[in-house]
N, C-alpha and C. Protein backbone atom coordinates (compact mmCIF):
# COMPACT_ATOMS: atom_id res chain seq x y z
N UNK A 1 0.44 125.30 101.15
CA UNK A 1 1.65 124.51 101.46
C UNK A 1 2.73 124.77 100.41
N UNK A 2 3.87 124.69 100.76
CA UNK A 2 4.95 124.69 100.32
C UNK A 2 5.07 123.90 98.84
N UNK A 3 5.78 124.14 97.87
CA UNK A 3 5.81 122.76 96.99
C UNK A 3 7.27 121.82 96.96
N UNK A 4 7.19 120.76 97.76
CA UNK A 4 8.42 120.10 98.18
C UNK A 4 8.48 119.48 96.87
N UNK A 5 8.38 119.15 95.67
CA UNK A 5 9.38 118.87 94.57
C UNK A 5 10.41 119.83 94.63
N UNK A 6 9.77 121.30 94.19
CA UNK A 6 11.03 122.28 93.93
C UNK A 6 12.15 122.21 95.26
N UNK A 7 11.54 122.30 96.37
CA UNK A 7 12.72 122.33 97.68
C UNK A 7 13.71 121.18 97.60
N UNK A 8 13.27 119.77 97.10
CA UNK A 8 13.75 118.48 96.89
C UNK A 8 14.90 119.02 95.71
N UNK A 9 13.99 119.32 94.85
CA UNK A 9 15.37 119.83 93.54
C UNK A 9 16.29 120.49 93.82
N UNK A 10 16.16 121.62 94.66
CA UNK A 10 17.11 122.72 95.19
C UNK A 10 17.74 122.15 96.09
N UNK A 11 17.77 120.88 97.23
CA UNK A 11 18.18 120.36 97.59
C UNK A 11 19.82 119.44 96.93
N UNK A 12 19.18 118.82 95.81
CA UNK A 12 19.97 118.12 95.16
C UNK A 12 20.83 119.07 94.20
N UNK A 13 20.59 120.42 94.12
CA UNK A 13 20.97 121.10 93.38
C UNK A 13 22.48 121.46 94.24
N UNK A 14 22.33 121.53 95.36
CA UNK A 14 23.63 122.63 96.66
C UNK A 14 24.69 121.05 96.83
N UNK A 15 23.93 119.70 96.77
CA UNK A 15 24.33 118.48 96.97
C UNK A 15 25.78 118.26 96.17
N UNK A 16 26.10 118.45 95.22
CA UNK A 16 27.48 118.14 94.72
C UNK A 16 28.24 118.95 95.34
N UNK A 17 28.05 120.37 95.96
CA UNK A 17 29.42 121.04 95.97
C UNK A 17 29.68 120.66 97.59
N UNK A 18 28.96 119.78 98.51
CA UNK A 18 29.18 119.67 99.85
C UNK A 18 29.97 117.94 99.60
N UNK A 19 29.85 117.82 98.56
CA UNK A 19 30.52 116.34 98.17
C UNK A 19 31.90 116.17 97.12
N UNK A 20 32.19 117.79 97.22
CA UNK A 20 33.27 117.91 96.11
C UNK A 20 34.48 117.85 96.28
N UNK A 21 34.95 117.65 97.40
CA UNK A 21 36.09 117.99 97.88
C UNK A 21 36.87 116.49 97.82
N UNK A 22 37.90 116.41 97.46
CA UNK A 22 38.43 115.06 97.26
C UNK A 22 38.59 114.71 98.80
N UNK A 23 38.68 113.50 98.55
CA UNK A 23 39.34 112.40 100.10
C UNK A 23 40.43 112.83 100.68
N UNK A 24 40.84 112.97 101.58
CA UNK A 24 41.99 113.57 102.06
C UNK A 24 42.65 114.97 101.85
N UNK A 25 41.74 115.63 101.30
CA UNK A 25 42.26 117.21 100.68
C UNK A 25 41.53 117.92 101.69
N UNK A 26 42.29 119.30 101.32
CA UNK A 26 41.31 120.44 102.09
C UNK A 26 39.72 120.41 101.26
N UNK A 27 38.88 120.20 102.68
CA UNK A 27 37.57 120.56 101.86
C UNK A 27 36.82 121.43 101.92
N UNK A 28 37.66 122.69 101.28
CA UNK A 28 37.09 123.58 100.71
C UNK A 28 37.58 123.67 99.50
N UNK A 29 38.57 122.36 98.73
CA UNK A 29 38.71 122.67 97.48
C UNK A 29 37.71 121.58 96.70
N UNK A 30 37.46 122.10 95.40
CA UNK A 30 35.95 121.83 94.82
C UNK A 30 35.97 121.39 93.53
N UNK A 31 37.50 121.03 93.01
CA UNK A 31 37.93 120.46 91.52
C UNK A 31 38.27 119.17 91.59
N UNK A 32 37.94 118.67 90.41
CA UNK A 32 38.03 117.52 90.25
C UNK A 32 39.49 116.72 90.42
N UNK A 33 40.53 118.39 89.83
CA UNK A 33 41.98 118.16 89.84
C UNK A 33 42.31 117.78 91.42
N UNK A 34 43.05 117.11 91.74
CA UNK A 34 43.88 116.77 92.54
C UNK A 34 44.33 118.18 93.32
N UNK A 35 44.34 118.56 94.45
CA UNK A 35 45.17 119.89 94.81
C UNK A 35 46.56 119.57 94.90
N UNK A 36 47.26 120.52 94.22
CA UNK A 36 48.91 120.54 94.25
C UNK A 36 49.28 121.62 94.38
N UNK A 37 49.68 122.23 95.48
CA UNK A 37 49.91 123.77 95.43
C UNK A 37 51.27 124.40 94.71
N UNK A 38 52.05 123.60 95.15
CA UNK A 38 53.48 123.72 94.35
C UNK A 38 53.56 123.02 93.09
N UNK A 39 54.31 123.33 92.23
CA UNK A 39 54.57 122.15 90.73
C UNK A 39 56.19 122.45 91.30
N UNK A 40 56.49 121.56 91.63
CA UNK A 40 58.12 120.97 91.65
C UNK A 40 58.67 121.32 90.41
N UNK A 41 60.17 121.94 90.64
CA UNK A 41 60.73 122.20 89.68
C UNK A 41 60.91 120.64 88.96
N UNK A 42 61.85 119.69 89.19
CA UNK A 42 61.71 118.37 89.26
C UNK A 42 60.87 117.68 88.31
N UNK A 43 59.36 118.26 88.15
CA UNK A 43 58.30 117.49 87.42
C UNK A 43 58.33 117.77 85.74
N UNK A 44 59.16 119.13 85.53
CA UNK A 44 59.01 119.66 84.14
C UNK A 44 60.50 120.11 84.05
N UNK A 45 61.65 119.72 84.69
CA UNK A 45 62.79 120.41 84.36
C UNK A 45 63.93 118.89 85.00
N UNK A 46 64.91 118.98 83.76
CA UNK A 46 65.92 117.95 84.43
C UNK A 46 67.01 118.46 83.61
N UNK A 47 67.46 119.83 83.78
CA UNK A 47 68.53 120.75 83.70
C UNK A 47 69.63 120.78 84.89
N UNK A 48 70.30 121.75 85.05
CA UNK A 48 71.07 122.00 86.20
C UNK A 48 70.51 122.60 87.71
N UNK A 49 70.97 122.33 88.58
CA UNK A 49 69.60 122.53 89.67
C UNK A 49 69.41 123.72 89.81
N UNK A 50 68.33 124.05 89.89
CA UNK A 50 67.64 125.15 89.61
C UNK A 50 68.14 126.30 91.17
N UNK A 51 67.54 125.43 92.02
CA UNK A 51 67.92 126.21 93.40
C UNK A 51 69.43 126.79 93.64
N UNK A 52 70.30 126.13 92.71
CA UNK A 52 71.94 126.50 93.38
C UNK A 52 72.06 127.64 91.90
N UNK A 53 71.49 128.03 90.85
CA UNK A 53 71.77 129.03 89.73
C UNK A 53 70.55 129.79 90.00
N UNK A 54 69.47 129.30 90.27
CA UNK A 54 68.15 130.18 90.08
C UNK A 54 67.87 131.50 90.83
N UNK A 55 67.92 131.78 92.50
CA UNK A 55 67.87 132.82 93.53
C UNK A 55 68.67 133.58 92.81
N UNK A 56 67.96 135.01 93.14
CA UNK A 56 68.85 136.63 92.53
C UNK A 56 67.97 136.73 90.83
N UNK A 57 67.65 135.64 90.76
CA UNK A 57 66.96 136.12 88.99
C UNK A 57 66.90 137.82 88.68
N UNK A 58 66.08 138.05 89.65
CA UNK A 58 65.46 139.25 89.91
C UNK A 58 66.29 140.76 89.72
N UNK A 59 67.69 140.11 89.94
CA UNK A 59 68.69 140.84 89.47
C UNK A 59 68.82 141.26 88.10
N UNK A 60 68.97 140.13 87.44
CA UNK A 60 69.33 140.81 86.17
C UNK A 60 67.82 141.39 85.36
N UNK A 61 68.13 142.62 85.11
CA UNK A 61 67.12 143.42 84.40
C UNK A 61 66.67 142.42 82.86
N UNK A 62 67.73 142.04 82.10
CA UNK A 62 67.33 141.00 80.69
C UNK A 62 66.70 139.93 81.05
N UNK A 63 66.81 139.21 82.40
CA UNK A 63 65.93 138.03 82.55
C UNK A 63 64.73 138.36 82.97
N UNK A 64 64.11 139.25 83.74
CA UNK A 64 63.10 139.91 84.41
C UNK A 64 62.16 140.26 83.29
N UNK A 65 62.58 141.06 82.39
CA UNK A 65 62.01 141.49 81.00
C UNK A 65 61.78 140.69 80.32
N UNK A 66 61.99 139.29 80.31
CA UNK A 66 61.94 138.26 79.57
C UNK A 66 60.89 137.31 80.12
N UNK A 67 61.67 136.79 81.51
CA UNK A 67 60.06 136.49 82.23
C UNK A 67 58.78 137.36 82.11
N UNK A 68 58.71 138.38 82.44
CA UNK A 68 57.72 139.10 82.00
C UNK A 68 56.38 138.91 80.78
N UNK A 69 57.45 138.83 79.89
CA UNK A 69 57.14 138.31 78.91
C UNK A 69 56.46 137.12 78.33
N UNK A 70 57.44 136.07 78.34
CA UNK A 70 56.64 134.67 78.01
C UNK A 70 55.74 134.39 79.40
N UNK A 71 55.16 135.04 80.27
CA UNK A 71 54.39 134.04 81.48
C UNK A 71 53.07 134.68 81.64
N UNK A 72 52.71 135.47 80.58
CA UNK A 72 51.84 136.36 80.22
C UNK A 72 50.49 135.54 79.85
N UNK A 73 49.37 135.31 80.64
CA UNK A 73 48.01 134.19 80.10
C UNK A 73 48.67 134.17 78.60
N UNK A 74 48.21 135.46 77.69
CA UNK A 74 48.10 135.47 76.72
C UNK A 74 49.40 135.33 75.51
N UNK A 75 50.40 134.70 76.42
CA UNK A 75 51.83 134.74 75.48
C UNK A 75 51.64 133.97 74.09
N UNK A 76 52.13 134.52 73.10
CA UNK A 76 52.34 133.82 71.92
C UNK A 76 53.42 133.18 71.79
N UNK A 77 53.64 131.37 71.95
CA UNK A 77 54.54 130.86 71.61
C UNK A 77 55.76 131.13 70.62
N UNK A 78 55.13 131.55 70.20
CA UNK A 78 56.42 132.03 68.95
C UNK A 78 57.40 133.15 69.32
N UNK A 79 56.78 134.25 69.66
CA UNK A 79 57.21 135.35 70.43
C UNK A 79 58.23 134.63 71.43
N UNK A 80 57.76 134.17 72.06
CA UNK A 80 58.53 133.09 73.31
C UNK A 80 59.64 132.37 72.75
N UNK A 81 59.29 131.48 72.39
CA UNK A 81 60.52 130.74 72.03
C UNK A 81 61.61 131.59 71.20
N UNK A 82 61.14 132.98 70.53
CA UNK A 82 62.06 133.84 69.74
C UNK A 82 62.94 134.51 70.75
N UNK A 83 62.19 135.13 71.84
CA UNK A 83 62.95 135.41 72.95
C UNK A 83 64.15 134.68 73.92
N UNK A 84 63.41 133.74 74.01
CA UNK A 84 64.58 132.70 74.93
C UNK A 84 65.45 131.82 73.90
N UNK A 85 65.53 132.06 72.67
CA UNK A 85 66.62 131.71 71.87
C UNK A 85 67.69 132.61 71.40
N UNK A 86 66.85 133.81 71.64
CA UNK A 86 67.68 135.23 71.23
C UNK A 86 68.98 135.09 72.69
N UNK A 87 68.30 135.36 73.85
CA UNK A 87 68.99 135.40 75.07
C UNK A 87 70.09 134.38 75.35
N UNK A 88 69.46 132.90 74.70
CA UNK A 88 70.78 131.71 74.57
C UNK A 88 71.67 132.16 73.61
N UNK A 89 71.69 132.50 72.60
CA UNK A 89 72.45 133.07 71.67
C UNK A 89 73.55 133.75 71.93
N UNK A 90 72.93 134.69 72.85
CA UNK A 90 73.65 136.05 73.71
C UNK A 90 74.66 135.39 74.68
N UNK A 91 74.69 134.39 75.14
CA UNK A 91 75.42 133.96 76.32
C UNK A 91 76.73 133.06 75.87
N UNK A 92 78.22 133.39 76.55
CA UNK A 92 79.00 132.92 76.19
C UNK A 92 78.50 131.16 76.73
N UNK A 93 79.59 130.02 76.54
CA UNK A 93 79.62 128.90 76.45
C UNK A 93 79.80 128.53 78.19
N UNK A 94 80.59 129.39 78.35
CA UNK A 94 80.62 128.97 80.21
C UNK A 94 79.25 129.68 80.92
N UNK A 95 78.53 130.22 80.29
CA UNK A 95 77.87 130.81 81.39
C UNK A 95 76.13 130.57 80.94
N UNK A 96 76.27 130.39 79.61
CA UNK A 96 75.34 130.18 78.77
C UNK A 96 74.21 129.06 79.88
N UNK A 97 74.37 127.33 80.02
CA UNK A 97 73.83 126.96 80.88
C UNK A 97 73.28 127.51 82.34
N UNK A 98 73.96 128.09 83.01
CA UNK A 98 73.59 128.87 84.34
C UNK A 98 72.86 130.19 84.28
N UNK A 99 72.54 130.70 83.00
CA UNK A 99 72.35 131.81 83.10
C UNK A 99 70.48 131.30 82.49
N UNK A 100 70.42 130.03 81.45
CA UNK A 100 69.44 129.53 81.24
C UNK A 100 68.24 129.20 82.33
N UNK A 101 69.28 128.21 82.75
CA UNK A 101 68.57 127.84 84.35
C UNK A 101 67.95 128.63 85.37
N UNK A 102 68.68 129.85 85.23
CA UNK A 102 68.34 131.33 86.40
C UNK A 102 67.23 131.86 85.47
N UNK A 103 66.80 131.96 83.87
CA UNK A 103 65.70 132.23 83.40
C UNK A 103 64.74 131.38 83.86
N UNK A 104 64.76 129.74 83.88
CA UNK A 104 63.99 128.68 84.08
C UNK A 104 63.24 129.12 85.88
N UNK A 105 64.38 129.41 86.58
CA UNK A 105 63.65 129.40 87.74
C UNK A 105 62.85 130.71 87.76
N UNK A 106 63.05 132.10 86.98
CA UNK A 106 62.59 132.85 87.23
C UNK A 106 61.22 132.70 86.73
N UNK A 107 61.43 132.11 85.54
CA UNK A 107 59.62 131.75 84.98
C UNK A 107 59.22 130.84 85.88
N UNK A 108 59.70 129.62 86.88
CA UNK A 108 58.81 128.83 87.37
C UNK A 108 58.49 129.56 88.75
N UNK A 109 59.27 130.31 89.24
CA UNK A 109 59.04 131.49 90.27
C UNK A 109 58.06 131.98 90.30
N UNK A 110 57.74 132.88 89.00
CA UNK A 110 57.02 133.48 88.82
C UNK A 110 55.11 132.98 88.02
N UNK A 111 55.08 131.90 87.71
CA UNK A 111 54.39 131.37 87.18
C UNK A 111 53.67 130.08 87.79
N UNK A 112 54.08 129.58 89.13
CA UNK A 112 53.77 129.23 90.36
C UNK A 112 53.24 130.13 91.22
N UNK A 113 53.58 131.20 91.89
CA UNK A 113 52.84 131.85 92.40
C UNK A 113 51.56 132.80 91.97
N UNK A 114 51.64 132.80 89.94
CA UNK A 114 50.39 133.09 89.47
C UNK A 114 49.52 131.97 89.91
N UNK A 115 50.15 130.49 90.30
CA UNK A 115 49.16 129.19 90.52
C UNK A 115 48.41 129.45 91.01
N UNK A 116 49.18 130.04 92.83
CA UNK A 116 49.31 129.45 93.91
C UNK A 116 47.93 130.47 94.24
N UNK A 117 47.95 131.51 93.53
CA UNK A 117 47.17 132.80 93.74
C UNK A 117 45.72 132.10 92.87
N UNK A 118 45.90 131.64 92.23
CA UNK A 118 44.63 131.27 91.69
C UNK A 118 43.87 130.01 92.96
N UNK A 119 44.84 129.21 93.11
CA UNK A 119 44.23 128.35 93.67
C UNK A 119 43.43 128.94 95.16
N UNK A 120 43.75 130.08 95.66
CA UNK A 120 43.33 130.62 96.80
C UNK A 120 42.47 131.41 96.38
N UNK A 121 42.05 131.98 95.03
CA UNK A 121 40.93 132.45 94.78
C UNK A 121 39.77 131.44 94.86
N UNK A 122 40.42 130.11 94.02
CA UNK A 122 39.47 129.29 93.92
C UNK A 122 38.86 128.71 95.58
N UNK A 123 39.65 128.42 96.34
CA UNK A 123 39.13 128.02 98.15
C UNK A 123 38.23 129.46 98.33
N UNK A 124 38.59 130.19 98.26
CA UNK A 124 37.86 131.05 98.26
C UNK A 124 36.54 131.15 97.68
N UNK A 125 36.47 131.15 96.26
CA UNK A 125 34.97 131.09 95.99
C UNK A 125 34.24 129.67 96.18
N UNK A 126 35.10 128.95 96.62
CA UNK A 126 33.95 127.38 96.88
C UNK A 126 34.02 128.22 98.35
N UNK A 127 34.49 128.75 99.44
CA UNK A 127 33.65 128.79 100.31
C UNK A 127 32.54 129.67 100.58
N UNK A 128 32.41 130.48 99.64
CA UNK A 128 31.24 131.29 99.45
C UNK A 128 30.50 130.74 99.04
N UNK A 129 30.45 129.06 97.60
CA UNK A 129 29.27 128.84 97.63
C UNK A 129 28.91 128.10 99.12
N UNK A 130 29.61 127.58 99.79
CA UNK A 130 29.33 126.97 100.54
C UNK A 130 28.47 127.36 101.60
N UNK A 131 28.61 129.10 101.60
CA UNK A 131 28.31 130.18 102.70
C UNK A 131 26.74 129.99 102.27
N UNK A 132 26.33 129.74 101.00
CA UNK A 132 25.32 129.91 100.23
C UNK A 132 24.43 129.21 100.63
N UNK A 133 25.29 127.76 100.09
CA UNK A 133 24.07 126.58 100.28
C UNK A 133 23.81 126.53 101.89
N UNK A 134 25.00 127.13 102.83
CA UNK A 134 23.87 127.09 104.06
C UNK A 134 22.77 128.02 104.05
N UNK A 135 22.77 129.58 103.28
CA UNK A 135 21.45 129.99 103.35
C UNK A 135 20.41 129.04 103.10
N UNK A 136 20.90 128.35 101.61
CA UNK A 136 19.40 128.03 101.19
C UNK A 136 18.75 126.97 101.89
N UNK A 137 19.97 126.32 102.86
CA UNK A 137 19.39 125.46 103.73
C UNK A 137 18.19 126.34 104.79
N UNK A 138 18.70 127.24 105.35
CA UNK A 138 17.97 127.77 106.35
C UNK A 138 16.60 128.50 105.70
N UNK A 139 16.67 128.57 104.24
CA UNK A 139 15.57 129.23 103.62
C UNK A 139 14.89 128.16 103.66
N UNK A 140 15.13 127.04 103.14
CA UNK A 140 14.55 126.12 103.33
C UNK A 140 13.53 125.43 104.85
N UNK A 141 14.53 125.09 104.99
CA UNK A 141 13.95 125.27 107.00
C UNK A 141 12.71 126.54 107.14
N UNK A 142 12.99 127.82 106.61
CA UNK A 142 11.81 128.76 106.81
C UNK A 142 10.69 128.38 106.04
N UNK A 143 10.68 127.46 104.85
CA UNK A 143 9.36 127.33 104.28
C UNK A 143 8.98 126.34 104.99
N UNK A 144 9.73 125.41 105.36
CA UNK A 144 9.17 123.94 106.13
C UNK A 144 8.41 124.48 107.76
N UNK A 145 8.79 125.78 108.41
CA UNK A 145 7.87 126.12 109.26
C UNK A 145 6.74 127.07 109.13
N UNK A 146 6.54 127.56 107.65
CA UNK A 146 5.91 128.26 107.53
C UNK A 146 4.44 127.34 107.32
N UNK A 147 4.35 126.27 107.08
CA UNK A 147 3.29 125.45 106.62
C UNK A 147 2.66 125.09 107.95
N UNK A 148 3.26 125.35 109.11
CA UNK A 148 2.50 125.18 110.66
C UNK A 148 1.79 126.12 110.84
N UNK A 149 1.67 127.66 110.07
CA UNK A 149 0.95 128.91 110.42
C UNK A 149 -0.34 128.91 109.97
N UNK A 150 -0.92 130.05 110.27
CA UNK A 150 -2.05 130.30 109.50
C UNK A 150 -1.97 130.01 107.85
N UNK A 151 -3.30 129.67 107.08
CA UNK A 151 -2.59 129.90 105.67
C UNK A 151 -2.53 131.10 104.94
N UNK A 152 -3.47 132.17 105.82
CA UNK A 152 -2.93 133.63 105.29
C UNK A 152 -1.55 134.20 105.46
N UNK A 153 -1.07 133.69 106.73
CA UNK A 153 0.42 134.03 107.25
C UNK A 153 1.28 133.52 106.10
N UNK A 154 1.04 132.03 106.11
CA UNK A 154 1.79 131.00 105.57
C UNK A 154 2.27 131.21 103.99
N UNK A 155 1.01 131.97 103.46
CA UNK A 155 1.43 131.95 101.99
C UNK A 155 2.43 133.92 101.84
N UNK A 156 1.63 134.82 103.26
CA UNK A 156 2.74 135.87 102.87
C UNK A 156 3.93 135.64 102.65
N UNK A 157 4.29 134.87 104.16
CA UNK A 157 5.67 134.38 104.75
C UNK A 157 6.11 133.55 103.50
N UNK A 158 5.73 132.66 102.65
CA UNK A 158 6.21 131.72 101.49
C UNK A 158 6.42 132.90 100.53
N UNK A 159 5.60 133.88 99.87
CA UNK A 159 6.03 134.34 99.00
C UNK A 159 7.11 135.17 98.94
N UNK A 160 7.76 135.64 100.23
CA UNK A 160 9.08 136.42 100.65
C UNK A 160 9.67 135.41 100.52
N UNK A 161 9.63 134.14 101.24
CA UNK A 161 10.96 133.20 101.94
C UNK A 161 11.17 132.93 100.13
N UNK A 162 10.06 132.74 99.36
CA UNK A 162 10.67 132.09 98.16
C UNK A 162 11.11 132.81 97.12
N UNK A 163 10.97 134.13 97.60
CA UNK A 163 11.74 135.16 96.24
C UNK A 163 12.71 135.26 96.61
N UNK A 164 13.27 135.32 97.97
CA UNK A 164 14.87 135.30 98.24
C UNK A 164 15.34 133.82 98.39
N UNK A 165 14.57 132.88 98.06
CA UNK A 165 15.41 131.67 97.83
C UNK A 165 15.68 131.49 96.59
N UNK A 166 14.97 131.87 95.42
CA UNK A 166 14.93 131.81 94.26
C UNK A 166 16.19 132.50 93.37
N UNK A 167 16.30 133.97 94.50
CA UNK A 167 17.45 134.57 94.13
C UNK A 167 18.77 133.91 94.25
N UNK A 168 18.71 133.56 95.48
CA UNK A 168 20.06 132.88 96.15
C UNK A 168 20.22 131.61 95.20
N UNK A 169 19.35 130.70 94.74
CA UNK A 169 19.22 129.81 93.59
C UNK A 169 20.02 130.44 92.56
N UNK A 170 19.85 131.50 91.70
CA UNK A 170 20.24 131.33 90.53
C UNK A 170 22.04 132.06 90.76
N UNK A 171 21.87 132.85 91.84
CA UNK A 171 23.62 133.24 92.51
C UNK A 171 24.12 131.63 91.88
N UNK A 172 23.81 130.70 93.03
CA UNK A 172 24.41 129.75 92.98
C UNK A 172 24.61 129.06 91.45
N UNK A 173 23.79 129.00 90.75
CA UNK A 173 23.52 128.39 89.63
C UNK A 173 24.76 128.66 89.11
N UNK A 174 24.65 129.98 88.83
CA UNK A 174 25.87 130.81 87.75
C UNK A 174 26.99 130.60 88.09
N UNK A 175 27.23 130.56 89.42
CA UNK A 175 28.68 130.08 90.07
C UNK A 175 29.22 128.95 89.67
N UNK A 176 27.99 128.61 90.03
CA UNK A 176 28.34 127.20 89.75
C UNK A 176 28.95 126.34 88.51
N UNK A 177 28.09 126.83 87.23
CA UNK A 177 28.49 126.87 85.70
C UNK A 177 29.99 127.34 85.84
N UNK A 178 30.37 128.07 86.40
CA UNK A 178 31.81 128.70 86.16
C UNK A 178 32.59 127.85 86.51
N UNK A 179 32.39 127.29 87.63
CA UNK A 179 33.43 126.28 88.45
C UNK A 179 34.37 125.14 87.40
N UNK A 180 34.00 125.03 86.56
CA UNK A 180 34.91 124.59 85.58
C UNK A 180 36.30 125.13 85.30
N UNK A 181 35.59 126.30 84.84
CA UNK A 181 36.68 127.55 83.71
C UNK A 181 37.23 127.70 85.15
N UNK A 182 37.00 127.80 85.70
CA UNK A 182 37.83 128.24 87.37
C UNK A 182 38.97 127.41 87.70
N UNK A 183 38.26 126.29 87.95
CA UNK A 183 38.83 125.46 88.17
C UNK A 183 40.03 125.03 87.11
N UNK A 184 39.97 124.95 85.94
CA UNK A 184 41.30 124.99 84.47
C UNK A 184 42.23 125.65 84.89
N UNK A 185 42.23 126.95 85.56
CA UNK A 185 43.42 128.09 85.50
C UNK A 185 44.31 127.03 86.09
N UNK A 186 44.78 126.80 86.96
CA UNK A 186 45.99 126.26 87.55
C UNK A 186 46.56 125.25 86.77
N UNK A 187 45.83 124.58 86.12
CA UNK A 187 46.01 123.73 85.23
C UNK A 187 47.24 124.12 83.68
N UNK A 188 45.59 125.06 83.05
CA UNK A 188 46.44 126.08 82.37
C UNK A 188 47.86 126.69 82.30
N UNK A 189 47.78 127.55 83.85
CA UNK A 189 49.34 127.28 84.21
C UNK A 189 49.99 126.68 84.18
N UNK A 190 50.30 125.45 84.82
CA UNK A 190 51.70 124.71 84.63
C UNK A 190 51.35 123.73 83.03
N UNK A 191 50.33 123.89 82.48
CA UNK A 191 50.59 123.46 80.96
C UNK A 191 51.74 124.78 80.37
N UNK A 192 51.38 126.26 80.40
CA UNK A 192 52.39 126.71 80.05
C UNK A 192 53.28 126.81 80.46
N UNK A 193 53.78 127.27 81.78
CA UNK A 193 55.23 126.97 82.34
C UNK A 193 55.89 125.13 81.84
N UNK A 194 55.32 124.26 81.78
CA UNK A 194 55.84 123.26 81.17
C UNK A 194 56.38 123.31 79.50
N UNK A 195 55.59 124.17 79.08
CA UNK A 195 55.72 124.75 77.39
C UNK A 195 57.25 125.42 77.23
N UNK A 196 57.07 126.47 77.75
CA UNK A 196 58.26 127.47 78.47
C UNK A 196 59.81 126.50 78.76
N UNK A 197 59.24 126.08 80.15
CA UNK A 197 60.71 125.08 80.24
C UNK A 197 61.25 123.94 79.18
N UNK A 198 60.40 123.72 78.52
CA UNK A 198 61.11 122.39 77.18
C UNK A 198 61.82 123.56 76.42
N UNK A 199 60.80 124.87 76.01
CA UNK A 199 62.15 125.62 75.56
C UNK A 199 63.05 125.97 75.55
N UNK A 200 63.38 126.39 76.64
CA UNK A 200 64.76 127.12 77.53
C UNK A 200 65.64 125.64 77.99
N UNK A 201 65.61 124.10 78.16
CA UNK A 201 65.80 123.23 78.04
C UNK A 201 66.61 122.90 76.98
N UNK A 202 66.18 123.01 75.53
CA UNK A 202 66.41 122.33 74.31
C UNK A 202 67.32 123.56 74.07
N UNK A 203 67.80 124.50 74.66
CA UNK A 203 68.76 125.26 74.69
C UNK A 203 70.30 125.05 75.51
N UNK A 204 69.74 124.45 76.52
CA UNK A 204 71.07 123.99 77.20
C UNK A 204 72.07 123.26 76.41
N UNK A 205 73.69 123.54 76.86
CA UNK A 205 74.49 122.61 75.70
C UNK A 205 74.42 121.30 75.67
């Protein structure tokens, strides 16, 4: 026979991620965070409106090179703020504000859709575990009929059904451990794009 502790454990093991999905959200998302696909300019910026200076960023070659720059995972604050003080510097008095703002939207442009891209990786890999825990359901189900067979059958048939459940177990395991660090990136993000905009902010006249 089968040993239903371990199936019971592996049971409770697939059990949080079919319960992860917040109330009213898409449930295939699997973080604890709240889903927000957009960060509103609005939430981290109370400059000049972004939408009527921001479109065309893309134009100017010095702002592009600059975004580039500070929206980088690995940007060094300092570097950053040296940059987008250099560029305020550069700008006469009439144009100086509008030309800030068209940096602001180009980093939140651009540093939103690094979000938006993460967050669809992340639906993505919760629905693979999800793809999962239905195997191990049905692996499961195969040991629970294997105990009606012969017990010569019963224990071949168990020692296959349970090396590929065992496998599919520790897939999941490891995934699973990650789902944290996974889950941070978006977060991560608009902590730095929020970093970013107080800078380019405390520049306006």
């Amino acid at each position: 026979m089968f040993q239903r502790k371990s199936i019971f454990s592996i049971i409770l093991l697939i059990t949080p991620l079919v319960s992860s999905a917040q109330f009213g959200q898409d449930p295939d998302w699997p973080c604890i965070q709240r889903l927000v696909v957009d960060v509103a300019p609005g939430v981290i910026w109370n400059g000049p409106d972004p939408f009527e200076y921001g479109p065309g960023w893309e134009d100017s070659v010095e702002i592009v090179q600059i975004v580039n720059q500070v929206t980088g995972r690995r940007t060094d604050m300092d570097i950053a703020t040296n940059l987008i003080h250099e560029f305020s510097d550069n700008q006469t008095p009439d144009t100086k504000n509008k030309n800030l703002t068209k940096l602001f939207y180009g980093v939140w442009d651009t540093m939103n859709n690094q979000r938006k891209r993460y967050i669809k990786k992340i639906i993505k890999f919760s629905r693979h575990q999800q793809a999962l825990a239905v195997q191990v359901e049905a692996l499961l189900n195969q040991l629970e009929e294997s105990s009606n067979k012969p017990e010569a059958v019963e224990n071949l048939e168990y020692q296959q059904i349970e090396s590929t459940l065992n496998w599919h177990q520790r897939i999941y395991d490891q995934r699973e451990r990650s789902m944290k660090s996974i889950c941070d990136q978006p977060v991560l993000i608009e902590e730095h794009l929020g970093k970013i905009a107080r800078i380019i902010l405390a520049q306006l006249n």
